[in-house]
N, C-alpha and C. Protein backbone atom coordinates (compact mmCIF):
# COMPACT_ATOMS: atom_id res chain seq x y z
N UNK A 1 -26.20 1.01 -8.94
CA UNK A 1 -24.95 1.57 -9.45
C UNK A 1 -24.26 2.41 -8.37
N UNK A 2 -24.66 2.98 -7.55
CA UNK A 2 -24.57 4.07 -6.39
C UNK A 2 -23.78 3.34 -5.20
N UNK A 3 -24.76 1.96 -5.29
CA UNK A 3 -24.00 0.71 -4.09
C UNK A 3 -22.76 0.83 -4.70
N UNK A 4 -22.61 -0.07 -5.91
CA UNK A 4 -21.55 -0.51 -6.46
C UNK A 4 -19.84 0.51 -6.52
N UNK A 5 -20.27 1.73 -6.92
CA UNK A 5 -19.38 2.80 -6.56
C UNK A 5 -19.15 2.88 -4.90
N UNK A 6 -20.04 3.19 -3.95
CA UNK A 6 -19.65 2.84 -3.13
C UNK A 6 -18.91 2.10 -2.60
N UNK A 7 -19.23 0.87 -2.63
CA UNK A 7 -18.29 -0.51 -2.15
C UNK A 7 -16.49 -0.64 -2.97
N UNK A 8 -16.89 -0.03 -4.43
CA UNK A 8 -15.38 -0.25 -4.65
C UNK A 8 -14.72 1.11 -4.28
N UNK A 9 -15.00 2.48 -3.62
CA UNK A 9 -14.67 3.37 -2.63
C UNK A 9 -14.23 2.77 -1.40
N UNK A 10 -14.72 2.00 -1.06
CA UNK A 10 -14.64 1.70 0.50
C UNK A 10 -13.46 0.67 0.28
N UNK A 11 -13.65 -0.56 -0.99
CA UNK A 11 -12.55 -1.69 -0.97
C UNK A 11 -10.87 -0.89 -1.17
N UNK A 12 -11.23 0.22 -2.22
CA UNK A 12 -9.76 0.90 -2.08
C UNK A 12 -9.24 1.44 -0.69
N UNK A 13 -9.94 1.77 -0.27
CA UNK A 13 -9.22 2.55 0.93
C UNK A 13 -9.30 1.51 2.03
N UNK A 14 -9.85 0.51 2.33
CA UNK A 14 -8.69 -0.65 3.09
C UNK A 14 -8.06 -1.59 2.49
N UNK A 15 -7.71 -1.58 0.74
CA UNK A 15 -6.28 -2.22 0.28
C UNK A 15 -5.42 -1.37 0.45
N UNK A 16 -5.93 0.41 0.75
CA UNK A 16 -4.69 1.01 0.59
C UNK A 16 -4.48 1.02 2.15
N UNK A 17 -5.07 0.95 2.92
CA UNK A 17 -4.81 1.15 4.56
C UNK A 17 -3.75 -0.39 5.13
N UNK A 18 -4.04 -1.48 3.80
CA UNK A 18 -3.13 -2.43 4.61
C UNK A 18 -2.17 -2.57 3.45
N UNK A 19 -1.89 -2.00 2.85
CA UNK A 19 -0.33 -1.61 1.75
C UNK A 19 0.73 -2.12 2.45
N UNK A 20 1.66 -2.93 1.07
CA UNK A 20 2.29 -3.14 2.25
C UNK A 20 3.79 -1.97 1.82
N UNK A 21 3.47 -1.07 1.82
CA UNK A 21 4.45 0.03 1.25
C UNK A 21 3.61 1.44 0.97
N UNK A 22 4.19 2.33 1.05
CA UNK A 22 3.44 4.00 0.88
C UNK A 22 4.07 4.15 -0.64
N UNK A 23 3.00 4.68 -1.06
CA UNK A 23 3.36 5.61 -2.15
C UNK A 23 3.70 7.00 -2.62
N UNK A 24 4.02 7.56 -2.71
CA UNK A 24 3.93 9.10 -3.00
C UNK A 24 2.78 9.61 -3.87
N UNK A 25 3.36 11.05 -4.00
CA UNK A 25 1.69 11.42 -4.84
C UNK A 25 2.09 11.25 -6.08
N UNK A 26 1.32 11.33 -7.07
CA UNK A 26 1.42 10.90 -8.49
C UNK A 26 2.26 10.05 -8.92
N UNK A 27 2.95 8.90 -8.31
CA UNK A 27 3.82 7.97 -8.51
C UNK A 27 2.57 6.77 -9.39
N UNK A 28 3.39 5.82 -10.05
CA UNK A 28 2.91 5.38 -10.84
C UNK A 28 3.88 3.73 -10.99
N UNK A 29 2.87 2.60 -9.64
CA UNK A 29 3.64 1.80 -9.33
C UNK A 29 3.03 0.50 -10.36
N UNK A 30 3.39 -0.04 -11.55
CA UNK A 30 2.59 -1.25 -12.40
C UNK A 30 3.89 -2.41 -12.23
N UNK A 31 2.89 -3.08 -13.06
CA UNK A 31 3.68 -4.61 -12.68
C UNK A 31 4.65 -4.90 -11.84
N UNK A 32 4.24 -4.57 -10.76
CA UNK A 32 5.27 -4.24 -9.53
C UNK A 32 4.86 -5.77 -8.34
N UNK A 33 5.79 -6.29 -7.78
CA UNK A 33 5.20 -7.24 -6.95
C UNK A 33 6.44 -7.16 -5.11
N UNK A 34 5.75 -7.14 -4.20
CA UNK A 34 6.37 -6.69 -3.30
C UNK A 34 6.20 -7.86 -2.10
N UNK A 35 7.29 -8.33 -1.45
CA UNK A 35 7.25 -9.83 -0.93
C UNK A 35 7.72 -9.32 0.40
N UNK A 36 7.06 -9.54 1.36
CA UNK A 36 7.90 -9.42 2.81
C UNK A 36 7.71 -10.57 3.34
N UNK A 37 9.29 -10.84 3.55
CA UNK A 37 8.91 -12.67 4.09
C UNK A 37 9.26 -12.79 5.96
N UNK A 38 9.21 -11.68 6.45
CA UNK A 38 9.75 -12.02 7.65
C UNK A 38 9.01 -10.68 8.18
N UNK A 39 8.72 -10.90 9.31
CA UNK A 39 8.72 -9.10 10.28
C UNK A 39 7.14 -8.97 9.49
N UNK A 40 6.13 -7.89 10.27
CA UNK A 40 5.11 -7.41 10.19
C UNK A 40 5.21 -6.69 8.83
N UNK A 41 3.89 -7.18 7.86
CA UNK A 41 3.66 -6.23 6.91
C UNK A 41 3.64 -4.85 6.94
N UNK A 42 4.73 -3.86 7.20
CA UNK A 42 4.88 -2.37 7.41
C UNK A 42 5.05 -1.92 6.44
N UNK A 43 4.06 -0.51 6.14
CA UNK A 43 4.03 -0.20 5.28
C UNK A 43 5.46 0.88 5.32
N UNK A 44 5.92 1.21 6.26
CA UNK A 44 7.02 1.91 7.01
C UNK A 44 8.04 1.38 6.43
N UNK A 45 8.49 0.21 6.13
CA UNK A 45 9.40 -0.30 5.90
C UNK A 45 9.82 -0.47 4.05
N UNK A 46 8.74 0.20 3.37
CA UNK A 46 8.52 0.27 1.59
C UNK A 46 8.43 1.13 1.56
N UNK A 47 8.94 2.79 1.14
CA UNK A 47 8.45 3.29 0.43
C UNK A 47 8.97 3.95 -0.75
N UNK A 48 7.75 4.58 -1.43
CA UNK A 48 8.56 4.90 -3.18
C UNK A 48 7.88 6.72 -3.49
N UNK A 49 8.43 7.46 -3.63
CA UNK A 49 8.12 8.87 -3.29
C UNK A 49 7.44 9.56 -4.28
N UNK A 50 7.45 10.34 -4.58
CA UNK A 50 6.36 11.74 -5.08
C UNK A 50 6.79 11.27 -6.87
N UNK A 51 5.94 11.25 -7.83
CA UNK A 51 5.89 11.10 -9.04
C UNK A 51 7.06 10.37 -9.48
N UNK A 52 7.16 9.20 -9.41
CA UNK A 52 7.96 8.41 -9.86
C UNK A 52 7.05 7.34 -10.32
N UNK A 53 8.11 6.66 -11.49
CA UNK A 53 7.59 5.21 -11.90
C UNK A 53 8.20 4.15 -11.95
N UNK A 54 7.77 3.17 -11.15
CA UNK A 54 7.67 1.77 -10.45
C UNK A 54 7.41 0.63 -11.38
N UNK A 55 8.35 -0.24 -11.56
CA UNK A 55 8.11 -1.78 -12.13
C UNK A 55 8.98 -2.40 -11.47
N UNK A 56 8.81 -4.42 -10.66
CA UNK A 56 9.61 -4.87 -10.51
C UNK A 56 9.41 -5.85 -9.61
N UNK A 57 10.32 -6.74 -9.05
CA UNK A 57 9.94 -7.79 -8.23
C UNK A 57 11.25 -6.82 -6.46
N UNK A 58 10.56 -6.67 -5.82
CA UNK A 58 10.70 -5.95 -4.21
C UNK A 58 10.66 -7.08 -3.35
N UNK A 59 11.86 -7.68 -2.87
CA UNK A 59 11.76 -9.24 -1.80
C UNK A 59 12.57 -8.16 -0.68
N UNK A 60 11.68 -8.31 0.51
CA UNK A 60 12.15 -7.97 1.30
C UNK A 60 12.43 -8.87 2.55
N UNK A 61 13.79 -9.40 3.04
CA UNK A 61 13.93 -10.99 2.99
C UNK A 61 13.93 -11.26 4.11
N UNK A 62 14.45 -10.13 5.51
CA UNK A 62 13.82 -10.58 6.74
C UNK A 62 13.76 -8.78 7.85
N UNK A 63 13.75 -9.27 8.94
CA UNK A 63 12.53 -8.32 9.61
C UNK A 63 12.92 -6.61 9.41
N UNK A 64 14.18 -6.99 9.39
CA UNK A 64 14.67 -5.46 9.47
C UNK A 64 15.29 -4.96 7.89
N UNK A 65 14.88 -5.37 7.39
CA UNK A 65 14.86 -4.47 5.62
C UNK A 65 13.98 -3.59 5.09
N UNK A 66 14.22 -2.73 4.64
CA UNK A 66 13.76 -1.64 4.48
C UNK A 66 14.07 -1.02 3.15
N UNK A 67 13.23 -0.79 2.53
CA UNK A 67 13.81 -0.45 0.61
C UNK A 67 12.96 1.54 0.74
N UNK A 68 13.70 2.24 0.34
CA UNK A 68 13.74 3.87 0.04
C UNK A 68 13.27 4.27 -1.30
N UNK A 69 12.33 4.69 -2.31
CA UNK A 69 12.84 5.06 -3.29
C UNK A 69 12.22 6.66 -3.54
N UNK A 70 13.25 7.37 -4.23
CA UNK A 70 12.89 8.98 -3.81
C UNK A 70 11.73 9.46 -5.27
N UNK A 71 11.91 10.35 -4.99
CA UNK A 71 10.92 11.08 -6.05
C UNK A 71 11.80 11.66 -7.88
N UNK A 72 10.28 11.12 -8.07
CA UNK A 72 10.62 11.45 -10.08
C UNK A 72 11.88 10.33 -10.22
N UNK A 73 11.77 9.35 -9.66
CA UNK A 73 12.64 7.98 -10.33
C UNK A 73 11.71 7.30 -11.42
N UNK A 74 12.63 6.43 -11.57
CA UNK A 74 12.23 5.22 -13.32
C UNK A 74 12.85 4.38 -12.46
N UNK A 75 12.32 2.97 -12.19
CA UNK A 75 12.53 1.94 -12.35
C UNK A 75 11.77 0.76 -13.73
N UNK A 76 12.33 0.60 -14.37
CA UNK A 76 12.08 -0.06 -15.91
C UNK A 76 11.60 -1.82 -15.26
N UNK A 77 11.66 -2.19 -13.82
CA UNK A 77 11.76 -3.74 -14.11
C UNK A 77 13.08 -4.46 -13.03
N UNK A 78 13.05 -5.49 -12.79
CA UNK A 78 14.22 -5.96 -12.24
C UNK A 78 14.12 -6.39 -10.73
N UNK A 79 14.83 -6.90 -10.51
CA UNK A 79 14.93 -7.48 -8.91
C UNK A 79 16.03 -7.17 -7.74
N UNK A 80 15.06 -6.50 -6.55
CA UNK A 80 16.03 -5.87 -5.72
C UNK A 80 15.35 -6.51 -4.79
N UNK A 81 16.71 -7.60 -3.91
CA UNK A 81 16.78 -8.38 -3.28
C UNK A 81 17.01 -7.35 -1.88
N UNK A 82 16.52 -7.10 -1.03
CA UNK A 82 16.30 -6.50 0.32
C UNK A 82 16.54 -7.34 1.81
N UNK A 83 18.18 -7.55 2.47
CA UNK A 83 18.20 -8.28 3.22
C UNK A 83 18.07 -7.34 4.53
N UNK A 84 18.77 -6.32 3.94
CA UNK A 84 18.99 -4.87 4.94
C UNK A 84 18.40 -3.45 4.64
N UNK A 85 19.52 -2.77 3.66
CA UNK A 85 18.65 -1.55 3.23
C UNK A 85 19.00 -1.30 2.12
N UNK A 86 18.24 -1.04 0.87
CA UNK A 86 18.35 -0.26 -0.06
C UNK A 86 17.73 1.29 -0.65
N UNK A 87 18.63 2.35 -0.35
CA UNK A 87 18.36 3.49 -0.99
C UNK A 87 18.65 3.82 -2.02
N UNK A 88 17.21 4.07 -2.90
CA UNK A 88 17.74 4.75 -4.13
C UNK A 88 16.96 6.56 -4.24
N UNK A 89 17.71 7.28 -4.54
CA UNK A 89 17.44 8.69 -4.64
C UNK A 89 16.63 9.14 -5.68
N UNK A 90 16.45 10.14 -5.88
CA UNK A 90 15.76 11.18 -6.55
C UNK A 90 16.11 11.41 -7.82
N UNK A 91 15.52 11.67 -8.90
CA UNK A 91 15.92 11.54 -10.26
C UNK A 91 16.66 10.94 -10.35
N UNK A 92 16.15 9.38 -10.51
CA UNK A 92 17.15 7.64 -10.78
C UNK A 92 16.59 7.77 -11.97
N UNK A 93 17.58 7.11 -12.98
CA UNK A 93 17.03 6.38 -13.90
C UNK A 93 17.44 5.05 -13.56
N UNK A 94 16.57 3.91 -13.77
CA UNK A 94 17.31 2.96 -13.84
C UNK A 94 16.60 1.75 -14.62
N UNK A 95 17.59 1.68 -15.65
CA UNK A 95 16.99 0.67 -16.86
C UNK A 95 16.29 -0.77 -16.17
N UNK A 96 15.45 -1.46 -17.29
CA UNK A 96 15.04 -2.83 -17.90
C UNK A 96 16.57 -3.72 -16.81
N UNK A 97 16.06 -4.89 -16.56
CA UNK A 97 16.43 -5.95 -16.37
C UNK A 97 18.03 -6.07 -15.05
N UNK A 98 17.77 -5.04 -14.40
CA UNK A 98 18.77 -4.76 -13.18
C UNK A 98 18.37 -5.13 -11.79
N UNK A 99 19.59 -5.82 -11.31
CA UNK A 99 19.20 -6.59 -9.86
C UNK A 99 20.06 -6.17 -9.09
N UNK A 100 19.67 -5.82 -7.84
CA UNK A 100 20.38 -5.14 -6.89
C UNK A 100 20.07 -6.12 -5.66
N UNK A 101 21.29 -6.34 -5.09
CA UNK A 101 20.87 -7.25 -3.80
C UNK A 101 22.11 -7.12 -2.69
N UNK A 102 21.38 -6.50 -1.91
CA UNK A 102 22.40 -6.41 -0.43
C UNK A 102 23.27 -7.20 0.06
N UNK A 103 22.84 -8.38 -0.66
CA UNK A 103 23.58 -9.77 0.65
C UNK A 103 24.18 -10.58 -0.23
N UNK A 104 25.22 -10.66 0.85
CA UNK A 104 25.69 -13.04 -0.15
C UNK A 104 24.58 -13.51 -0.55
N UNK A 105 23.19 -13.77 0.58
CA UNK A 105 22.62 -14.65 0.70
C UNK A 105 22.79 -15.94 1.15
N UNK A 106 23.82 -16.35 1.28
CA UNK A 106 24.40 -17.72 2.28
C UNK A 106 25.69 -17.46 2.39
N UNK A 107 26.02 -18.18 3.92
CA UNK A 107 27.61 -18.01 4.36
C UNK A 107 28.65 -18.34 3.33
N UNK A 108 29.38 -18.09 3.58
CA UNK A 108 30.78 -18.57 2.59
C UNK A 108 30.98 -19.64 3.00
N UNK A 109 30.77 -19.84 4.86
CA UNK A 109 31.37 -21.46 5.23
C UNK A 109 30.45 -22.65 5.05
N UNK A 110 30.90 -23.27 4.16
CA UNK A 110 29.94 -24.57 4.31
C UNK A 110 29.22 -24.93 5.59
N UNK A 111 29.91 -24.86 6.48
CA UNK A 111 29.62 -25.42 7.70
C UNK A 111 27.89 -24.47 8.00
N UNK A 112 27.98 -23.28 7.78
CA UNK A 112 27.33 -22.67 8.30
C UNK A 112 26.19 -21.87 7.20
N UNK A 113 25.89 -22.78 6.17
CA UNK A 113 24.87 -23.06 5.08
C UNK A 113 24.51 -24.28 4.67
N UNK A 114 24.93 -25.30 5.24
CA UNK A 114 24.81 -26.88 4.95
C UNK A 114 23.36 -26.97 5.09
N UNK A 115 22.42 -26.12 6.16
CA UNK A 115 21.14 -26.37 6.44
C UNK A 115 20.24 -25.21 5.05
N UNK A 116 20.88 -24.50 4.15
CA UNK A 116 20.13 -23.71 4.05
C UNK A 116 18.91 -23.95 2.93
N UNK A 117 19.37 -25.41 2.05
CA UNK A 117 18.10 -25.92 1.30
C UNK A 117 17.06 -26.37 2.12
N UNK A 118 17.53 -26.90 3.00
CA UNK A 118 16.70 -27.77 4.26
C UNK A 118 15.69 -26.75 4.76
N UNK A 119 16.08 -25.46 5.20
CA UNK A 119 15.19 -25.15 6.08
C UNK A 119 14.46 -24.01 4.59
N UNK A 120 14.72 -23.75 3.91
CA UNK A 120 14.13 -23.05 2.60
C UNK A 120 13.14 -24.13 1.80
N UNK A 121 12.89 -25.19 1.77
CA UNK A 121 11.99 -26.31 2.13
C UNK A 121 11.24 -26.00 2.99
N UNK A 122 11.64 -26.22 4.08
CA UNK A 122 10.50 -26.41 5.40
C UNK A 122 9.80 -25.11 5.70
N UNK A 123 10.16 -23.53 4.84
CA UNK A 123 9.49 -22.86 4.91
C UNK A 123 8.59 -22.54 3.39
N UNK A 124 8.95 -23.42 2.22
CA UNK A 124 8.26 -24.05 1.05
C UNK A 124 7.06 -24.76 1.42
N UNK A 125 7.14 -26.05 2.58
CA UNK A 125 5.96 -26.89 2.86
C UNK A 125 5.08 -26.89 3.64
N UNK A 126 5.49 -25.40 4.55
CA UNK A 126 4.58 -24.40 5.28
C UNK A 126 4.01 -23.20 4.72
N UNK A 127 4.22 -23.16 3.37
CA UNK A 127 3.38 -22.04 2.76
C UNK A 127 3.96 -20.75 3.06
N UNK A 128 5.65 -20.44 3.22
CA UNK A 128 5.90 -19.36 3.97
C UNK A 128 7.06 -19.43 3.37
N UNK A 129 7.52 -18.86 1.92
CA UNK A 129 9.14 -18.75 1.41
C UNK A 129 9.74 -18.42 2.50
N UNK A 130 10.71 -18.71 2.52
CA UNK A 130 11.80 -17.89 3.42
C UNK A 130 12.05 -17.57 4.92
N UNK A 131 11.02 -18.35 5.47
CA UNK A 131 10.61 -18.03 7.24
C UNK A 131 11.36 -18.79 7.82
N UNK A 132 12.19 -19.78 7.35
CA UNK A 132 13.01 -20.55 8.41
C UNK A 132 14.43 -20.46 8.47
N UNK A 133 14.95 -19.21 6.93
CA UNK A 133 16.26 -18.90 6.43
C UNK A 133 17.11 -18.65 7.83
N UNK A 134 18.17 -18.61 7.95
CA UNK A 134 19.01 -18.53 8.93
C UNK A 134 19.74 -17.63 8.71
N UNK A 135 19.52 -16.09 8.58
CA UNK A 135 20.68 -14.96 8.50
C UNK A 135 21.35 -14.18 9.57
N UNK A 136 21.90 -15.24 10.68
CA UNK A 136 22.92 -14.65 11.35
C UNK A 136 24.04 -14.94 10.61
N UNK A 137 24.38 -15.94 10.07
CA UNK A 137 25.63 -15.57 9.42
C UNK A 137 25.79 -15.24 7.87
N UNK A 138 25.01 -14.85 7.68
CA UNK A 138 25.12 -14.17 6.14
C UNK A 138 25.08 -12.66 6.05
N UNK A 139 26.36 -12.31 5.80
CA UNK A 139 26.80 -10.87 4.98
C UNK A 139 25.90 -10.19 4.49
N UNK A 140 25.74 -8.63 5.02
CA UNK A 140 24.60 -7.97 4.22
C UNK A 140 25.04 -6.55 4.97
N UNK A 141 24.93 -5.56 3.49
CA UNK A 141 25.65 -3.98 3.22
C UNK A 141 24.74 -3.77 2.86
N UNK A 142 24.32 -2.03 3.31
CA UNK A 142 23.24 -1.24 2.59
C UNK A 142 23.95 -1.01 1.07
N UNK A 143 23.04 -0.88 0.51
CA UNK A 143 22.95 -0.21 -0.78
C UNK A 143 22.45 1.29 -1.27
N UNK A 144 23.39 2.07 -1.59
CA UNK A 144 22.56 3.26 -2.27
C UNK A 144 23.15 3.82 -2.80
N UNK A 145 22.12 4.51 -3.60
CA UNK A 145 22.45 4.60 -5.53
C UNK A 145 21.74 6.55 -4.64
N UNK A 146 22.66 7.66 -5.70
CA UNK A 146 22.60 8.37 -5.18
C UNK A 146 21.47 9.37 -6.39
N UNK A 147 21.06 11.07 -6.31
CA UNK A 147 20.55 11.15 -7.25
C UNK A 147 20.98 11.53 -8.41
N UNK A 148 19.73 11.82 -9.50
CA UNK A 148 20.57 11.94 -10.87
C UNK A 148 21.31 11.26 -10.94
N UNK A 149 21.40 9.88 -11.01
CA UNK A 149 22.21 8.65 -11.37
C UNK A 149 21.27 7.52 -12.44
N UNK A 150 22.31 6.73 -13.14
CA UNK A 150 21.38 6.48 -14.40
C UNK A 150 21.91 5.17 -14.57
N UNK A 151 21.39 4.07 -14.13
CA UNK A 151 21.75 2.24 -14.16
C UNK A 151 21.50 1.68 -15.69
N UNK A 152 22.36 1.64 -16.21
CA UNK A 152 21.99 0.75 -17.99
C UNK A 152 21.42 -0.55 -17.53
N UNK A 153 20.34 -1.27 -18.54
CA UNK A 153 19.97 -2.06 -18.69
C UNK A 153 20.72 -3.54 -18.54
N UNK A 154 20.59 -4.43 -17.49
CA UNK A 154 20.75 -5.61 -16.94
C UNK A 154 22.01 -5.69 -16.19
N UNK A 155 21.83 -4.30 -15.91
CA UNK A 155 23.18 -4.42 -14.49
C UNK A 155 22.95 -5.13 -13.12
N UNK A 156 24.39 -5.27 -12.53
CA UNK A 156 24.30 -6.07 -11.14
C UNK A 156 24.71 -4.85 -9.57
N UNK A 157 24.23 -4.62 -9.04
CA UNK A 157 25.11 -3.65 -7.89
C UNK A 157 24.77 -4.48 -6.80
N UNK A 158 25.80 -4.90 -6.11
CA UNK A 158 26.38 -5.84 -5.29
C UNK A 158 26.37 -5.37 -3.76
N UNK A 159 25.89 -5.82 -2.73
CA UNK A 159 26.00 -5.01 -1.35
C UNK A 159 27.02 -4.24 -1.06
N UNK A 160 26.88 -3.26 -0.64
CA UNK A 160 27.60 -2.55 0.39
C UNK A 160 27.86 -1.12 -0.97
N UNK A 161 27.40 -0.99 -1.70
CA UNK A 161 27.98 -0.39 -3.06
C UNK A 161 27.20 0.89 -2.75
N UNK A 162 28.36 2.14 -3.07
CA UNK A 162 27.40 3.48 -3.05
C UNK A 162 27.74 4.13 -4.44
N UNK A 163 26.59 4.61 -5.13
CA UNK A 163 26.49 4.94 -6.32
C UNK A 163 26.51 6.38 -6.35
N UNK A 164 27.36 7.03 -6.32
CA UNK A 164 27.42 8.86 -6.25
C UNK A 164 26.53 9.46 -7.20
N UNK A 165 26.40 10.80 -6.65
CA UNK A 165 25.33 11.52 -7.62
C UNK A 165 25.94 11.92 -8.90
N UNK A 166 25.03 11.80 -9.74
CA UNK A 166 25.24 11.62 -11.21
C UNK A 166 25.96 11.09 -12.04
N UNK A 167 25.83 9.74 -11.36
CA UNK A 167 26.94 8.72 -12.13
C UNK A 167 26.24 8.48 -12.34
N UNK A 168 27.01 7.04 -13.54
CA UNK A 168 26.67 6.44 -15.04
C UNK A 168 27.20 5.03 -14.55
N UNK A 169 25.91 4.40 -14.77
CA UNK A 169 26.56 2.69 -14.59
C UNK A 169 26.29 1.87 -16.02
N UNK A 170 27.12 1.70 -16.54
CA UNK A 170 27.09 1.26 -18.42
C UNK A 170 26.41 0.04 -18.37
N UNK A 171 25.73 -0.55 -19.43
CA UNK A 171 24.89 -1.39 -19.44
C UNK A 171 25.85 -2.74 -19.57
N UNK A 172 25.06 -3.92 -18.56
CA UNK A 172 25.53 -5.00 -18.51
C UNK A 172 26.62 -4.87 -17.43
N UNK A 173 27.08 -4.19 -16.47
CA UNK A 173 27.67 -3.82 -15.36
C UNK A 173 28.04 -4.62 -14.59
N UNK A 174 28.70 -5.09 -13.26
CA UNK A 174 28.87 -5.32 -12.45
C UNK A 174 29.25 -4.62 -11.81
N UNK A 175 28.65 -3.97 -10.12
CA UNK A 175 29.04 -3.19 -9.43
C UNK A 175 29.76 -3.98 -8.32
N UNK A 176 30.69 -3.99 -8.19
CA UNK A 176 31.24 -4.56 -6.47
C UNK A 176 32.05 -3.20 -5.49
N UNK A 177 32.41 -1.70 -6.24
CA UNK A 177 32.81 -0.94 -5.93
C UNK A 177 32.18 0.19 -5.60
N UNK A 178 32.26 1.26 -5.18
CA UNK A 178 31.54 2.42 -4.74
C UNK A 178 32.28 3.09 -5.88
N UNK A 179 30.87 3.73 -6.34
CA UNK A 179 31.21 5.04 -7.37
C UNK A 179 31.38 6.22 -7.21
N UNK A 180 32.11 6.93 -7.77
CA UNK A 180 32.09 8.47 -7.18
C UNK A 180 31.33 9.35 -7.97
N UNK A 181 31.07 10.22 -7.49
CA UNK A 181 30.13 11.40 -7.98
C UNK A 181 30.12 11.86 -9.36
N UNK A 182 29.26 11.70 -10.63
CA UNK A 182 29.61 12.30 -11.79
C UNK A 182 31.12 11.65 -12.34
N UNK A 183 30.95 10.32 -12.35
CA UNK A 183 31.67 9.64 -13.40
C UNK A 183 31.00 8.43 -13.86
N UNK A 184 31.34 7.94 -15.10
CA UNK A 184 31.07 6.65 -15.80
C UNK A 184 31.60 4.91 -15.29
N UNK A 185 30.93 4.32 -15.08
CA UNK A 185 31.79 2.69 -15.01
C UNK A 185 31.41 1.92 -15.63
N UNK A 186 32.05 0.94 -15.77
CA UNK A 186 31.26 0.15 -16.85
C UNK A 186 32.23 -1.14 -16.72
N UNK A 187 31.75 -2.71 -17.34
CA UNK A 187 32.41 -3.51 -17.15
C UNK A 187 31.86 -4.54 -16.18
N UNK A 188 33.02 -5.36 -16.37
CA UNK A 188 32.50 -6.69 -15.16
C UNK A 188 33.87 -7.19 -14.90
N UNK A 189 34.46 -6.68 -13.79
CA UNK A 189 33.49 -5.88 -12.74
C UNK A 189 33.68 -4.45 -13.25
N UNK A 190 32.85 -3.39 -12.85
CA UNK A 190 32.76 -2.29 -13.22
C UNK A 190 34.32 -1.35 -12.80
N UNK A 191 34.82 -0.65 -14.23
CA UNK A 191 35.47 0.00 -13.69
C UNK A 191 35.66 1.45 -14.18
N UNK A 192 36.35 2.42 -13.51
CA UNK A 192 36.21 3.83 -13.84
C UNK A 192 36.33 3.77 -15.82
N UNK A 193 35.87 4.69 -16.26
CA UNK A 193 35.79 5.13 -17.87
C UNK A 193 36.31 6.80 -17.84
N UNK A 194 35.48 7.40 -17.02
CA UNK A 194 35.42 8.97 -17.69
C UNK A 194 34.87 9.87 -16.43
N UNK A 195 35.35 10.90 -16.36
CA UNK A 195 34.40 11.81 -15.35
C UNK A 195 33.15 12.55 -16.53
N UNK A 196 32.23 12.97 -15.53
CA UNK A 196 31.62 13.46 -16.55
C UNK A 196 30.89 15.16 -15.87
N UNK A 197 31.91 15.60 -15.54
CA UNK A 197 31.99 17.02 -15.34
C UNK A 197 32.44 17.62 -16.49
């Protein structure tokens, strides 16, 4: 029994030494799944801060993306697509079923996505999602959601979008705009409602 404690002592502390993300202290990361498809598994490049709680699918899509999340947040669930950077701050709420994603994800010009099933395949039949994607020409804005800010359930926030502190993003949302500090939006696409000073 003495072995046995032992060995699963020792197995935690090199799953946690090759993480591929830091945690904070008392954070509380479940059904959480975290994908780096490009660039060295860094744990440098994930992290989620001091007593917060974590659910969700984390694609971090090539070498230089980098996802922030601060302390005493809620994430409920959802998918945040990581081409570049996403920051989210300190006392977030942010509901059930919300996707946040930095990028187009493919050019606007045909010309210059014609290959992009092709080579998303050929990194399918090499056992490697996403390793052959081609993002020099695809569009990609940081993202960040600021603190004390509160995302309703199955919203969209769209690259380049800054979410001011203590705003309100109404449920079922579309963000394509930057919010300002302590007001409401809501809509598709999201638009001003109310200050809430």
């Amino acid at each position: 029994m003495l072995l046995y404690l032992k060995l699963k002592i020792l197995l935690k502390k090199i799953l946690k030494k090759n993480s591929p993300y830091i945690v904070g202290s008392g954070s509380i990361i479940n059904n959480t799944s975290i994908e780096m498809r490009r660039g060295p598994i860094d744990s440098s490049r994930c992290r989620f801060g001091n007593n917060s709680i974590i659910s969700g699918s984390f694609v971090l899509e090539t070498e230089k993306s980098t996802l922030t999340i601060g302390d005493r947040t809620f994430i409920g669930g959802g998918q945040f697509i990581v081409a570049e950077k996403i920051t989210i701050g300190s006392d977030v709420l942010i509901s059930w079923g919300c996707t946040f994603i930095d990028t187009d994800a493919h050019s606007t010009k045909w010309e210059l996505r014609k290959d992009d099933v092709k080579d998303w395949k050929k990194g399918l039949d090499a056992g490697q999602m996403g390793k052959y994607k081609n993002w020099t020409n695809v569009i990609s804005k940081e993202i960040r959601i600021g603190d004390k800010s509160w995302i309703g359930f199955n919203s969209i926030i769209l690259k380049g979008v800054e979410v001011g502190e203590g705003a309100i993003i109404g449920t079922g949302s579309v963000v394509t705009e930057d919010v300002p500090p302590f007001t409401l939006y809501a809509g598709n696409p999201a638009k001003f409602v109310k200050n809430l000073r």
